[in-house]
PDB file of N, CA and C in Angstrom:
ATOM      1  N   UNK A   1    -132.119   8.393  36.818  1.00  0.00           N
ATOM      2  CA  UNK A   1    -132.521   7.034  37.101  1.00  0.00           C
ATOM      3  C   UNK A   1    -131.540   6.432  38.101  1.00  0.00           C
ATOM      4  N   UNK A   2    -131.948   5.665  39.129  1.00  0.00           N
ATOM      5  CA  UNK A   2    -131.347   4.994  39.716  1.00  0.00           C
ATOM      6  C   UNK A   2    -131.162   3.403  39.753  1.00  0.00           C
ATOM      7  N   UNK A   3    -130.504   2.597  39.696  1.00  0.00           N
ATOM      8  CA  UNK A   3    -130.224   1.011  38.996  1.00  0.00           C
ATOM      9  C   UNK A   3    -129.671   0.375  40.854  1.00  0.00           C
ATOM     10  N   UNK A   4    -130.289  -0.435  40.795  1.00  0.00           N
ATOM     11  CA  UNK A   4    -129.985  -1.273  41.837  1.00  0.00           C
ATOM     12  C   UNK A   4    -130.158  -2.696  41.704  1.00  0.00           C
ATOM     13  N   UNK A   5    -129.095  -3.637  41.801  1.00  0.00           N
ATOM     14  CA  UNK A   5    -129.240  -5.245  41.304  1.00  0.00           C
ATOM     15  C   UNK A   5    -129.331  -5.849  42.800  1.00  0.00           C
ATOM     16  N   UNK A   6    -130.054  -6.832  41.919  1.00  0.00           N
ATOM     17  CA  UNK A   6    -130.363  -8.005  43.284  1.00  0.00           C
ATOM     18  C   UNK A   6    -130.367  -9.301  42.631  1.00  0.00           C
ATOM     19  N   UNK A   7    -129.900  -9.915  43.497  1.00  0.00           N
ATOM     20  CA  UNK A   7    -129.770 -11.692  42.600  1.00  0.00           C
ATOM     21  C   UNK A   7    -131.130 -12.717  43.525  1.00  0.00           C
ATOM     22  N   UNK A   8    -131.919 -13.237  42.567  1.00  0.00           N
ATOM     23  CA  UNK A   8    -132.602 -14.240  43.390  1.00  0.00           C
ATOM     24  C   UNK A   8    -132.618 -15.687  42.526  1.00  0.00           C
ATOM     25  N   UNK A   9    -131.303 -16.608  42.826  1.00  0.00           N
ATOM     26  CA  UNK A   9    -131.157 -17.488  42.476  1.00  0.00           C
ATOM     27  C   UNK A   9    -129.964 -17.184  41.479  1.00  0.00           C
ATOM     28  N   UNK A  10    -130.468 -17.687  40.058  1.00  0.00           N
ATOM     29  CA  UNK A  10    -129.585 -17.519  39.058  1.00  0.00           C
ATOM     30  C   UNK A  10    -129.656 -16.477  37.911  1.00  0.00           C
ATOM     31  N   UNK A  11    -131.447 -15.612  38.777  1.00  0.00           N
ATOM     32  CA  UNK A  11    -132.148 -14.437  38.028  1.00  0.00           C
ATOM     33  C   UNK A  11    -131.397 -13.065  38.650  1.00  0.00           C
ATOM     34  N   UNK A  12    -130.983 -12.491  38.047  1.00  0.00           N
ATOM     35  CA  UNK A  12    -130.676 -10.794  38.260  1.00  0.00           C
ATOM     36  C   UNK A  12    -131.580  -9.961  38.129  1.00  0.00           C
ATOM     37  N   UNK A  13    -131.704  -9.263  38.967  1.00  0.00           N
ATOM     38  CA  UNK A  13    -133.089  -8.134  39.146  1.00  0.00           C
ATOM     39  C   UNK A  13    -132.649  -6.760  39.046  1.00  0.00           C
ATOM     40  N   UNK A  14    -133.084  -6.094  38.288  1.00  0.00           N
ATOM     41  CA  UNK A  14    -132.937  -4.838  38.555  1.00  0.00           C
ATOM     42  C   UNK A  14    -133.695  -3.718  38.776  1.00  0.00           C
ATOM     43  N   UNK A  15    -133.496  -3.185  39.430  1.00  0.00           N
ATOM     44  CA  UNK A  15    -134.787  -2.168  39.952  1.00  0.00           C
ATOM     45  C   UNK A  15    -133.958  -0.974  39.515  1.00  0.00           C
ATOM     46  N   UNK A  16    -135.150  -0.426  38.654  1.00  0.00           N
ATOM     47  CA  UNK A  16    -134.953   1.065  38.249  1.00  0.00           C
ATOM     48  C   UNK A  16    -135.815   1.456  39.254  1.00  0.00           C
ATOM     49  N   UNK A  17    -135.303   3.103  39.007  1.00  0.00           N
ATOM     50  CA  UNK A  17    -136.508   4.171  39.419  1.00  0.00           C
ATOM     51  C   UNK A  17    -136.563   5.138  39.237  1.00  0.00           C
ATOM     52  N   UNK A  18    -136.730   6.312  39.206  1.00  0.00           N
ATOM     53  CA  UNK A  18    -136.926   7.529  38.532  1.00  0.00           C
ATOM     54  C   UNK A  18    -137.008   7.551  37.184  1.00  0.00           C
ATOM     55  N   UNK A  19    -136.682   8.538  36.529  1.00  0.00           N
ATOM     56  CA  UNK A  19    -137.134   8.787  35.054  1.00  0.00           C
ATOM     57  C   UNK A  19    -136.027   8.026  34.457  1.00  0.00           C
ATOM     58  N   UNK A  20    -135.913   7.767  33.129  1.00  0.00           N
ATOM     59  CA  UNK A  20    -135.337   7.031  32.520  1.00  0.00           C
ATOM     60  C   UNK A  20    -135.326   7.734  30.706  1.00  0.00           C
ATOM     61  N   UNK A  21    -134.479   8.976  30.998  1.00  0.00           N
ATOM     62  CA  UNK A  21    -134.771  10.046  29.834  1.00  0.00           C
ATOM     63  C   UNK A  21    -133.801  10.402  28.964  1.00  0.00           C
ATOM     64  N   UNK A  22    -132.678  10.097  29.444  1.00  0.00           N
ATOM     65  CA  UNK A  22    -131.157  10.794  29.340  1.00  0.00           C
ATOM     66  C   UNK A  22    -130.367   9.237  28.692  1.00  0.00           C
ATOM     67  N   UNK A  23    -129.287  10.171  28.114  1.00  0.00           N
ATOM     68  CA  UNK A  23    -128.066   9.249  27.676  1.00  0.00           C
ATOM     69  C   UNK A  23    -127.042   8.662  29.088  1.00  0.00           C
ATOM     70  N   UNK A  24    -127.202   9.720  29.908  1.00  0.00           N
ATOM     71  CA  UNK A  24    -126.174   8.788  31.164  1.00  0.00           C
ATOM     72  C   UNK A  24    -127.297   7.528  31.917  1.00  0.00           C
ATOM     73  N   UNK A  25    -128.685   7.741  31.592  1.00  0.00           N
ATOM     74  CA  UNK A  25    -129.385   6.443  31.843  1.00  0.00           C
ATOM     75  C   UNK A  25    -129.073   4.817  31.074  1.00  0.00           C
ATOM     76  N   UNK A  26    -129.161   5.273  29.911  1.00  0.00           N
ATOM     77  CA  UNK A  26    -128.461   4.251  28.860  1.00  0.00           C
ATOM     78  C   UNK A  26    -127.365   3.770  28.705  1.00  0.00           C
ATOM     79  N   UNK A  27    -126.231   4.615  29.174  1.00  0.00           N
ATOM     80  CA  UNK A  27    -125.040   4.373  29.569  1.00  0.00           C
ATOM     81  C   UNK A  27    -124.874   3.145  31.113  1.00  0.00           C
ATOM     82  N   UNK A  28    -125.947   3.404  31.865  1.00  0.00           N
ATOM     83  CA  UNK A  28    -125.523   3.110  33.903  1.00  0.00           C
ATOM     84  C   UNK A  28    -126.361   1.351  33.407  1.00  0.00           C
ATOM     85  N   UNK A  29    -127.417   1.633  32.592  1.00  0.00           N
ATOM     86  CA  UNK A  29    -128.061   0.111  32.077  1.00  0.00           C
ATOM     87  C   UNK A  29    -126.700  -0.516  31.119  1.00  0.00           C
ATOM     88  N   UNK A  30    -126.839   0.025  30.154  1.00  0.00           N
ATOM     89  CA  UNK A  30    -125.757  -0.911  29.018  1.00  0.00           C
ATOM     90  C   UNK A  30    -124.891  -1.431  29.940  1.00  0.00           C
ATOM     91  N   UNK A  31    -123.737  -0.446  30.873  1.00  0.00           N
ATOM     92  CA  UNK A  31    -122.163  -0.670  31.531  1.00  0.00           C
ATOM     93  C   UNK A  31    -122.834  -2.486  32.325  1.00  0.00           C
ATOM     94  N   UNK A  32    -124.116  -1.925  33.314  1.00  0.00           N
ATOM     95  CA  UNK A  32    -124.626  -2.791  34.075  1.00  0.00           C
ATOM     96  C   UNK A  32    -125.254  -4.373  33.603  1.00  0.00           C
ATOM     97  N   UNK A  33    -125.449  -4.685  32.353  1.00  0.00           N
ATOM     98  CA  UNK A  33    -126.026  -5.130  31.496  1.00  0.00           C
ATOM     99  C   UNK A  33    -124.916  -6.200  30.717  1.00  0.00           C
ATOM    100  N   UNK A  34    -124.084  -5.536  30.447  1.00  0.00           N
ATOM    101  CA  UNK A  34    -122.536  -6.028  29.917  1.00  0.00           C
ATOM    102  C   UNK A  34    -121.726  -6.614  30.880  1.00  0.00           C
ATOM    103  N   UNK A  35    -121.851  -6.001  31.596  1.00  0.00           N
ATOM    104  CA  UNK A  35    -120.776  -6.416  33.239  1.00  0.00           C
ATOM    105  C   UNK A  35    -121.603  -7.970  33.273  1.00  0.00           C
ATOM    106  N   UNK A  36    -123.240  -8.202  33.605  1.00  0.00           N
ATOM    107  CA  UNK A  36    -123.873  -9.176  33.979  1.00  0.00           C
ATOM    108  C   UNK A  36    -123.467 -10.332  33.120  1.00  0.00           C
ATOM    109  N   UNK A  37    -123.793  -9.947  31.737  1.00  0.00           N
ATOM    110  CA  UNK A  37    -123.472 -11.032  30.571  1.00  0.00           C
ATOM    111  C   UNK A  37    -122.259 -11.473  30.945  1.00  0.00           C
ATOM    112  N   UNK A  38    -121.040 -10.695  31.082  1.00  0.00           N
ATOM    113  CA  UNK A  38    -119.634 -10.796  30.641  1.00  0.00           C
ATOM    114  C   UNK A  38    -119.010 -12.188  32.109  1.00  0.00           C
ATOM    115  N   UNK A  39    -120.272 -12.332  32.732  1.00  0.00           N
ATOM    116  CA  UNK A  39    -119.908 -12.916  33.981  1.00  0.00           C
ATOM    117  C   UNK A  39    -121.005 -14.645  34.022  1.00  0.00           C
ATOM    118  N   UNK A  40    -121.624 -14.512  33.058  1.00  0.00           N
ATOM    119  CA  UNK A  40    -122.817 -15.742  32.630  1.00  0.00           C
ATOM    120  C   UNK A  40    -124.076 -15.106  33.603  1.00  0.00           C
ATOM    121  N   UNK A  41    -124.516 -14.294  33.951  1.00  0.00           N
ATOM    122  CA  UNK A  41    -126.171 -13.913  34.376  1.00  0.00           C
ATOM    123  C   UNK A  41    -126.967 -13.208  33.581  1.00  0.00           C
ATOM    124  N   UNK A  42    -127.213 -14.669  32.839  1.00  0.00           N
ATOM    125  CA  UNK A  42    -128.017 -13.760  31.511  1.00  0.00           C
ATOM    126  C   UNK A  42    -129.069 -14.023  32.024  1.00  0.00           C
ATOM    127  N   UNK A  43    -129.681 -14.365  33.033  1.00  0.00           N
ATOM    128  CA  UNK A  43    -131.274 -14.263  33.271  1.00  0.00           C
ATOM    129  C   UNK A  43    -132.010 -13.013  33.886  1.00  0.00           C
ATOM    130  N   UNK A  44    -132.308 -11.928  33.333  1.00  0.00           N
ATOM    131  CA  UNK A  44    -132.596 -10.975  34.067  1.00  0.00           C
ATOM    132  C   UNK A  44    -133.750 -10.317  33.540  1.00  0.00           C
ATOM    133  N   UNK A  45    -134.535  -9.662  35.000  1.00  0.00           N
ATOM    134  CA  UNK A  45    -135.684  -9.491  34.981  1.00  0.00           C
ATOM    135  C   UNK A  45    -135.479  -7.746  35.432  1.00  0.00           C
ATOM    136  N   UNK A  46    -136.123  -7.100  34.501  1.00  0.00           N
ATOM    137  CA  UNK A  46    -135.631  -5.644  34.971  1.00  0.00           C
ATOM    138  C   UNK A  46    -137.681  -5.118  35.815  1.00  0.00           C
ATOM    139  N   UNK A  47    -137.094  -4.517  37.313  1.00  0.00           N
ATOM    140  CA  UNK A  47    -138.668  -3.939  37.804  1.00  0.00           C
ATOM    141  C   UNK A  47    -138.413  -2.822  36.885  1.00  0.00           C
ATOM    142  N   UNK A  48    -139.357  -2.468  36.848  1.00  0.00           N
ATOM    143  CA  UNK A  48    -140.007  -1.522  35.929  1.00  0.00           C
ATOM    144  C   UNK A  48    -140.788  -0.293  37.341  1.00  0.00           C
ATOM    145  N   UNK A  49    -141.281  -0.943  38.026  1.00  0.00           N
ATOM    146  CA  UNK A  49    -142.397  -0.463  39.139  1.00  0.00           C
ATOM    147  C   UNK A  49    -142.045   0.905  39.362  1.00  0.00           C
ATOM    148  N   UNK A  50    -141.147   1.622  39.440  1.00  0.00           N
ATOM    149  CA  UNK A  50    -140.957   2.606  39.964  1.00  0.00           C
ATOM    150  C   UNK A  50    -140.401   3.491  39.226  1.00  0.00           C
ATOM    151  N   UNK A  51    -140.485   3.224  38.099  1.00  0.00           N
ATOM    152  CA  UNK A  51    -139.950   4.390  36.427  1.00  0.00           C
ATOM    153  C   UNK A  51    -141.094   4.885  36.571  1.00  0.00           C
ATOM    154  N   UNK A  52    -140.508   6.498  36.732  1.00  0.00           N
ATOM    155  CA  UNK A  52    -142.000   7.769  36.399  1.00  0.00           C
ATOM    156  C   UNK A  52    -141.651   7.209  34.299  1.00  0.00           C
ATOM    157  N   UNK A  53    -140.918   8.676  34.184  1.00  0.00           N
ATOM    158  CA  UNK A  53    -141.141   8.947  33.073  1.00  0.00           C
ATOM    159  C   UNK A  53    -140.250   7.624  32.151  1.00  0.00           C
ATOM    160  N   UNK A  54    -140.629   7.691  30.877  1.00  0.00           N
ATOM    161  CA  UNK A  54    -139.464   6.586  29.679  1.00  0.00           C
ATOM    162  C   UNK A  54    -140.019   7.060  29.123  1.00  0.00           C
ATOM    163  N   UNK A  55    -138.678   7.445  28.138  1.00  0.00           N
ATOM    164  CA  UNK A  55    -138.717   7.699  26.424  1.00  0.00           C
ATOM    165  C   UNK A  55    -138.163   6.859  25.369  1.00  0.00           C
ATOM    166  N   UNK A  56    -137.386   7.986  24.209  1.00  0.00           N
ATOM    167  CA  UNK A  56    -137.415   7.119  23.083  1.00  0.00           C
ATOM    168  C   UNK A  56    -135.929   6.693  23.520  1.00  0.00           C
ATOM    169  N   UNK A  57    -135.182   7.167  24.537  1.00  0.00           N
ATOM    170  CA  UNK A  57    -134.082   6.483  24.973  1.00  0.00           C
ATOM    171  C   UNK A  57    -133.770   5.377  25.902  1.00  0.00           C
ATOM    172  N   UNK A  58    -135.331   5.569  26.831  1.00  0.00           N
ATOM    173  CA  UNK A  58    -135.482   4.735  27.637  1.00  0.00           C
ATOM    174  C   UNK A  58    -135.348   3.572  26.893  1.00  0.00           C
ATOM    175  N   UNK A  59    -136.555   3.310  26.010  1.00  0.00           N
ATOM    176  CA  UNK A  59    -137.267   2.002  25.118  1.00  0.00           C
ATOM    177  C   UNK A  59    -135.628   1.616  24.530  1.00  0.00           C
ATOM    178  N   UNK A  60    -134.595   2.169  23.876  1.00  0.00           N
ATOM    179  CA  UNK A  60    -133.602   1.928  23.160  1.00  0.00           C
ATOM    180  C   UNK A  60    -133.145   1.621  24.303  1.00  0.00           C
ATOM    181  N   UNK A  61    -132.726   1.936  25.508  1.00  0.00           N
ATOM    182  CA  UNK A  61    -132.060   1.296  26.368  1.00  0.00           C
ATOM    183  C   UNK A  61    -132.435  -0.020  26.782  1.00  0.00           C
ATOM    184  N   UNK A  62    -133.789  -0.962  26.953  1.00  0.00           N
ATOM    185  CA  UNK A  62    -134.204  -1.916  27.135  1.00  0.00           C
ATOM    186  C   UNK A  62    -134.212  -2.639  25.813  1.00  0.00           C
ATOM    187  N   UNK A  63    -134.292  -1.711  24.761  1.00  0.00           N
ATOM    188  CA  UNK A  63    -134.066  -3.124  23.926  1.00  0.00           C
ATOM    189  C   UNK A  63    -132.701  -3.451  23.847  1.00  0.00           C
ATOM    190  N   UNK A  64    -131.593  -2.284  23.624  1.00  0.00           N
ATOM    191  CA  UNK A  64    -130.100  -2.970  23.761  1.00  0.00           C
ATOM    192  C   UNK A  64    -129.522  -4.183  24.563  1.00  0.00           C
ATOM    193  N   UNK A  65    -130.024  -3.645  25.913  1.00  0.00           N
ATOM    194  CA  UNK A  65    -129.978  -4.328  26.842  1.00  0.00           C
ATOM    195  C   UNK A  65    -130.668  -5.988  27.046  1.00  0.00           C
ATOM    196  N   UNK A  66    -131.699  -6.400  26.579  1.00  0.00           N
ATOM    197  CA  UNK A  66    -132.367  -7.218  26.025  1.00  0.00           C
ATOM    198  C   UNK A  66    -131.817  -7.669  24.565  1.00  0.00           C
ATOM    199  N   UNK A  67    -131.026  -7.007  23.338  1.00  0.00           N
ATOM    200  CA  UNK A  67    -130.593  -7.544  22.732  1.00  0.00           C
ATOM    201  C   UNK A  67    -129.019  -8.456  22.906  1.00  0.00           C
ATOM    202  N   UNK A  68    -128.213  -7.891  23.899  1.00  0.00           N
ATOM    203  CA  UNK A  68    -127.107  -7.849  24.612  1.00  0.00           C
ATOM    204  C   UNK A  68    -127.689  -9.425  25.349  1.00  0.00           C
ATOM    205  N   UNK A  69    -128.365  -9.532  25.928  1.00  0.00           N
ATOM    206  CA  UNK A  69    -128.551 -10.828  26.719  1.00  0.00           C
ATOM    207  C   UNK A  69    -129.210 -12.016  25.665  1.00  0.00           C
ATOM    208  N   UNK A  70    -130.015 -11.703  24.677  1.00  0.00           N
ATOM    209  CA  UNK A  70    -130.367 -12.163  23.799  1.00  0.00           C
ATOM    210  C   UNK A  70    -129.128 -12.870  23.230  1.00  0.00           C
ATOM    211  N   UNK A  71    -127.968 -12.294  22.503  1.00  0.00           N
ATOM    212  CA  UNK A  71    -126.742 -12.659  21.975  1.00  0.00           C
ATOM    213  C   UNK A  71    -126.080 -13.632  22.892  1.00  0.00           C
ATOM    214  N   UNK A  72    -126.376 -13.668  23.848  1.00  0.00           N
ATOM    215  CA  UNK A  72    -125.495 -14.255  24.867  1.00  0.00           C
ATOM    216  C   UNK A  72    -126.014 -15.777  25.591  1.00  0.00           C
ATOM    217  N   UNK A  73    -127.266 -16.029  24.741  1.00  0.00           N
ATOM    218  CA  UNK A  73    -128.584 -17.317  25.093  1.00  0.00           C
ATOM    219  C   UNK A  73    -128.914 -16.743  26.601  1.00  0.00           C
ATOM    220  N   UNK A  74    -129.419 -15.457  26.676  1.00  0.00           N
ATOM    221  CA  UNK A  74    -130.056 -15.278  27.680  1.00  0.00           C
ATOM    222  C   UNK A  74    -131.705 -15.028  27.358  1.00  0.00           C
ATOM    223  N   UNK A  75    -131.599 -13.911  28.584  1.00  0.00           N
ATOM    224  CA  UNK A  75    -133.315 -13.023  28.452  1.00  0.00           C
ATOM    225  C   UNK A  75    -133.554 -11.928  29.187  1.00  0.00           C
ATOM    226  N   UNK A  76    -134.244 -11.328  28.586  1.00  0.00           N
ATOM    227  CA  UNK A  76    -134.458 -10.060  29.878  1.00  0.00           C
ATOM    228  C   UNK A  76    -136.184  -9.938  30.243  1.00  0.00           C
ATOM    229  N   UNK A  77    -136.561 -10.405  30.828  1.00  0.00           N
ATOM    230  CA  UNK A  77    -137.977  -9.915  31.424  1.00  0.00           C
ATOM    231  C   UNK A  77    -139.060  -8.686  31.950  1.00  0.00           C
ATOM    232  N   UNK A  78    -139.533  -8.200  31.717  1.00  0.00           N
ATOM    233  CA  UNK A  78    -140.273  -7.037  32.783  1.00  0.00           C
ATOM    234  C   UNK A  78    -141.031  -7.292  33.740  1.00  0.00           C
ATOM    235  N   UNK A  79    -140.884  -6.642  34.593  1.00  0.00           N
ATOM    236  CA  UNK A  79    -141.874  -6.602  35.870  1.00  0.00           C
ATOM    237  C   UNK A  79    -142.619  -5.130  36.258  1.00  0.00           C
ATOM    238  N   UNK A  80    -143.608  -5.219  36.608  1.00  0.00           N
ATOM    239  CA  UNK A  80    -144.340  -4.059  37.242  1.00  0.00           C
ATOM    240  C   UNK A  80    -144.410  -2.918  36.667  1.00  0.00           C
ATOM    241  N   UNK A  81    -144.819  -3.356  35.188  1.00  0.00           N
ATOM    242  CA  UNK A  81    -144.841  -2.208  34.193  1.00  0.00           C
ATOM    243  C   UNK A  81    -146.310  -1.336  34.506  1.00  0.00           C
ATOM    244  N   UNK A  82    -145.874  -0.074  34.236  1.00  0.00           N
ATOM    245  CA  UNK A  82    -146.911   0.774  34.801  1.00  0.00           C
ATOM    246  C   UNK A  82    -147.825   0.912  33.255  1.00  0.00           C
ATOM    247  N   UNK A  83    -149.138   1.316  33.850  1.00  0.00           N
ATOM    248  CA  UNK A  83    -149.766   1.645  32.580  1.00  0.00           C
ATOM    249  C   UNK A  83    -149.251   2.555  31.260  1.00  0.00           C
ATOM    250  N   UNK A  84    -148.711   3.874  32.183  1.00  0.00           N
ATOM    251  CA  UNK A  84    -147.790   4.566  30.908  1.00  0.00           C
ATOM    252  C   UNK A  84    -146.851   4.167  30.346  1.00  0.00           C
ATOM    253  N   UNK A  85    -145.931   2.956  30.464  1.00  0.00           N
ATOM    254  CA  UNK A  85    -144.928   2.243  30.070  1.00  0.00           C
ATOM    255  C   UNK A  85    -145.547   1.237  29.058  1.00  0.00           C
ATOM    256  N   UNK A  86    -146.909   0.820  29.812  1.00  0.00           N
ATOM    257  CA  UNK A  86    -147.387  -0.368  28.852  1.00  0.00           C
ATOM    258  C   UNK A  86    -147.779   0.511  27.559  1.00  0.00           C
ATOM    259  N   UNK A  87    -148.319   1.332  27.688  1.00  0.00           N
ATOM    260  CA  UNK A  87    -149.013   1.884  26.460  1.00  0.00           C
ATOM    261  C   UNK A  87    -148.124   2.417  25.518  1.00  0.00           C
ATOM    262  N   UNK A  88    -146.696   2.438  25.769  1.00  0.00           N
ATOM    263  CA  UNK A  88    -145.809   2.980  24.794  1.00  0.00           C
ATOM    264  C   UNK A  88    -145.266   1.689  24.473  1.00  0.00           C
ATOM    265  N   UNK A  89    -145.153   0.721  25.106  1.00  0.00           N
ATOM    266  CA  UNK A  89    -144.638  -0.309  24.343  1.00  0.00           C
ATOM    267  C   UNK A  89    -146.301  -0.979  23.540  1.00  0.00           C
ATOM    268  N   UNK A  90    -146.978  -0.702  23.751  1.00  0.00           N
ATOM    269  CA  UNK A  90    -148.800  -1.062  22.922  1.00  0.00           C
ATOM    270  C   UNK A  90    -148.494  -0.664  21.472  1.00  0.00           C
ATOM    271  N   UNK A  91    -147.461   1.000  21.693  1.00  0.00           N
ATOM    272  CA  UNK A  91    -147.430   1.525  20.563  1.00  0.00           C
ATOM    273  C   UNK A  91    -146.647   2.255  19.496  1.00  0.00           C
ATOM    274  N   UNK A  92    -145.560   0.857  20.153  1.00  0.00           N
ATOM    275  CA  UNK A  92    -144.046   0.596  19.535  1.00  0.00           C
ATOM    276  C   UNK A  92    -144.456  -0.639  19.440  1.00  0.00           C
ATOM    277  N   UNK A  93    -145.240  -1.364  19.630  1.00  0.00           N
ATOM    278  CA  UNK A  93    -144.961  -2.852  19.446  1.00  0.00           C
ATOM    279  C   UNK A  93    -144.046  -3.553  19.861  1.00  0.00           C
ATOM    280  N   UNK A  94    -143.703  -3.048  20.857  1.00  0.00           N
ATOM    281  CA  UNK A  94    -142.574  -3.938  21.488  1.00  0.00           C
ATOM    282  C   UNK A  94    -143.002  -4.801  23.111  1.00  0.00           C
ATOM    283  N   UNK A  95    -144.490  -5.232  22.781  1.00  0.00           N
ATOM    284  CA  UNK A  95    -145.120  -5.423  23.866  1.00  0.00           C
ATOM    285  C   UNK A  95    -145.129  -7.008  23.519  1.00  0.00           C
ATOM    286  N   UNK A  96    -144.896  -7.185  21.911  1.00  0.00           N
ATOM    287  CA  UNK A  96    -144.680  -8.689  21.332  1.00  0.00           C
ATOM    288  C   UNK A  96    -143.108  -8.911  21.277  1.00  0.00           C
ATOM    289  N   UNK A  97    -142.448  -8.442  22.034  1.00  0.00           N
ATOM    290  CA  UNK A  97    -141.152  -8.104  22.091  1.00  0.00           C
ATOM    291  C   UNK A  97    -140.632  -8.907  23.555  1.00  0.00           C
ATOM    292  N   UNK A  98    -141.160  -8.124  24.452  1.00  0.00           N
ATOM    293  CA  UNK A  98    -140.482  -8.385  25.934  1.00  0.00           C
ATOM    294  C   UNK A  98    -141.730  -9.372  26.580  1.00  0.00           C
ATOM    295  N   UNK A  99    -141.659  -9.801  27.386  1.00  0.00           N
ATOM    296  CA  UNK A  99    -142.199 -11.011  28.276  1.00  0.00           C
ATOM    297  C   UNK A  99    -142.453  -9.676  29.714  1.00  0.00           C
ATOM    298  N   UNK A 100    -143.689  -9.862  29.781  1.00  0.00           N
ATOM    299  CA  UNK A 100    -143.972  -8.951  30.828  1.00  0.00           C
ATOM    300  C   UNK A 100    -145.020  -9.481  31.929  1.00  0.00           C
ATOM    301  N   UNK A 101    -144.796  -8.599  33.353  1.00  0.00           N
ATOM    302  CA  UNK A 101    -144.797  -9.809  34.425  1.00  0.00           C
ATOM    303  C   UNK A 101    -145.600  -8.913  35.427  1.00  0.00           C
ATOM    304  N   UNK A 102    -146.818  -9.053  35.939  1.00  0.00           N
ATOM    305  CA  UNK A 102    -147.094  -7.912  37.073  1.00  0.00           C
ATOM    306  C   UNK A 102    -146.613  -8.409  38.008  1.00  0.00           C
ATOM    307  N   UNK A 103    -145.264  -9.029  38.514  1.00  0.00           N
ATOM    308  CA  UNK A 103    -144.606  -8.697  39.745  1.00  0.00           C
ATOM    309  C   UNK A 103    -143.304  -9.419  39.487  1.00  0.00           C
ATOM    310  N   UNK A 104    -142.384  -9.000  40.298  1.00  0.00           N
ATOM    311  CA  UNK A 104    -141.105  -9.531  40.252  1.00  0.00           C
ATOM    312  C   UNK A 104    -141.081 -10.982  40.277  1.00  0.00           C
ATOM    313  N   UNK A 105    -141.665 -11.185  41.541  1.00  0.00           N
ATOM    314  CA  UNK A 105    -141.878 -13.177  42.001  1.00  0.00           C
ATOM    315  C   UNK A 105    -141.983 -13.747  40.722  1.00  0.00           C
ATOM    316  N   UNK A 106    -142.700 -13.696  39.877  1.00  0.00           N
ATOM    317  CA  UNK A 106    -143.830 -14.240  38.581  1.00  0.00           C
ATOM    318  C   UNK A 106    -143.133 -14.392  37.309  1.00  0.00           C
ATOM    319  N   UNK A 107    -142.056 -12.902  37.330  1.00  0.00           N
ATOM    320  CA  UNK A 107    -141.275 -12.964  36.267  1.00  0.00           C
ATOM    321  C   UNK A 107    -139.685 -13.858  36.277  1.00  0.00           C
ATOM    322  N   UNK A 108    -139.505 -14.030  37.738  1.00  0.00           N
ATOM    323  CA  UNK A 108    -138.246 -15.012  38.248  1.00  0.00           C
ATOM    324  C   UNK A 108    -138.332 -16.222  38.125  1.00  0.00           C
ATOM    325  N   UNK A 109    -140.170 -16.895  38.623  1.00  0.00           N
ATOM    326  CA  UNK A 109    -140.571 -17.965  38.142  1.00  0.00           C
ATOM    327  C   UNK A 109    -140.423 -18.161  37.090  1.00  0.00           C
ATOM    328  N   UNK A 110    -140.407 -16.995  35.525  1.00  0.00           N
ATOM    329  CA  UNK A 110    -140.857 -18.164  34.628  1.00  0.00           C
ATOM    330  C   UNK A 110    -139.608 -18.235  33.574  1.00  0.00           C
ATOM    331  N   UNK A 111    -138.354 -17.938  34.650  1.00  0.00           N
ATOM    332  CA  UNK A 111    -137.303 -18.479  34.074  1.00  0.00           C
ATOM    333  C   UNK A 111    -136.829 -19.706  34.424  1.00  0.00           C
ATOM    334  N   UNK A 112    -137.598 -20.342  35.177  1.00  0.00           N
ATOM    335  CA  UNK A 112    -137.428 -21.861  35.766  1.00  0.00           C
ATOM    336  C   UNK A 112    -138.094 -22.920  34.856  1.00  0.00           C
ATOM    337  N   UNK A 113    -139.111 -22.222  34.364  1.00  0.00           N
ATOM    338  CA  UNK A 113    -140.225 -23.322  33.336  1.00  0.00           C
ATOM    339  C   UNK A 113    -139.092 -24.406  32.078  1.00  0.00           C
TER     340      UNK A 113
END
């Protein structure tokens, strides 16, 4: 997986991409995730758009990460969740969990509301 941040405003973006399968994935999110909190940018919206594969480490990595900002009076958002992503969170139930966004713009907006 590859992690790349972008700030638009007071929202942190992060764009994954590739698979998201492994423990050094969970590790490059958490380090990245902690660093953000530890600095007050708890508003963050992770793209999703370009994750092939997620597993059962992936999903544990977004919820940590989402619980981590949670603790901190933040949030973490999704964007551009692909159908195979949606359907595993359909069936983990964690789709009543995360706030999900078909595009980045949409999910940045609705930390302004």
């Amino acid at each position: 997986m590859k992690l790349i941040t972008k700030s638009s405003g007071e929202v942190t973006i992060l764009e994954l991409s590739g698979d998201v399968t492994d423990v050094a994935d969970s590790a490059l999110m958490r380090e990245t995730v902690h660093k953000l909190a530890d600095q007050g940018k708890i508003k963050v919206v992770a793209n999703l758009g370009q994750v092939g594969l997620i597993n059962s480490l992936g999903l544990g990595m977004l919820i940590a990460s989402y619980t981590t900002l949670k603790n901190k009076a933040g949030d973490m958002k999704l964007a551009n969740i692909t159908d195979r992503i949606k359907s595993l969170l359909v069936i983990t139930r964690l789709l009543t969990v995360f706030d999900c966004y078909d595009s980045v713009n949409e999910a940045v907006r609705s930390f302004k509301k």
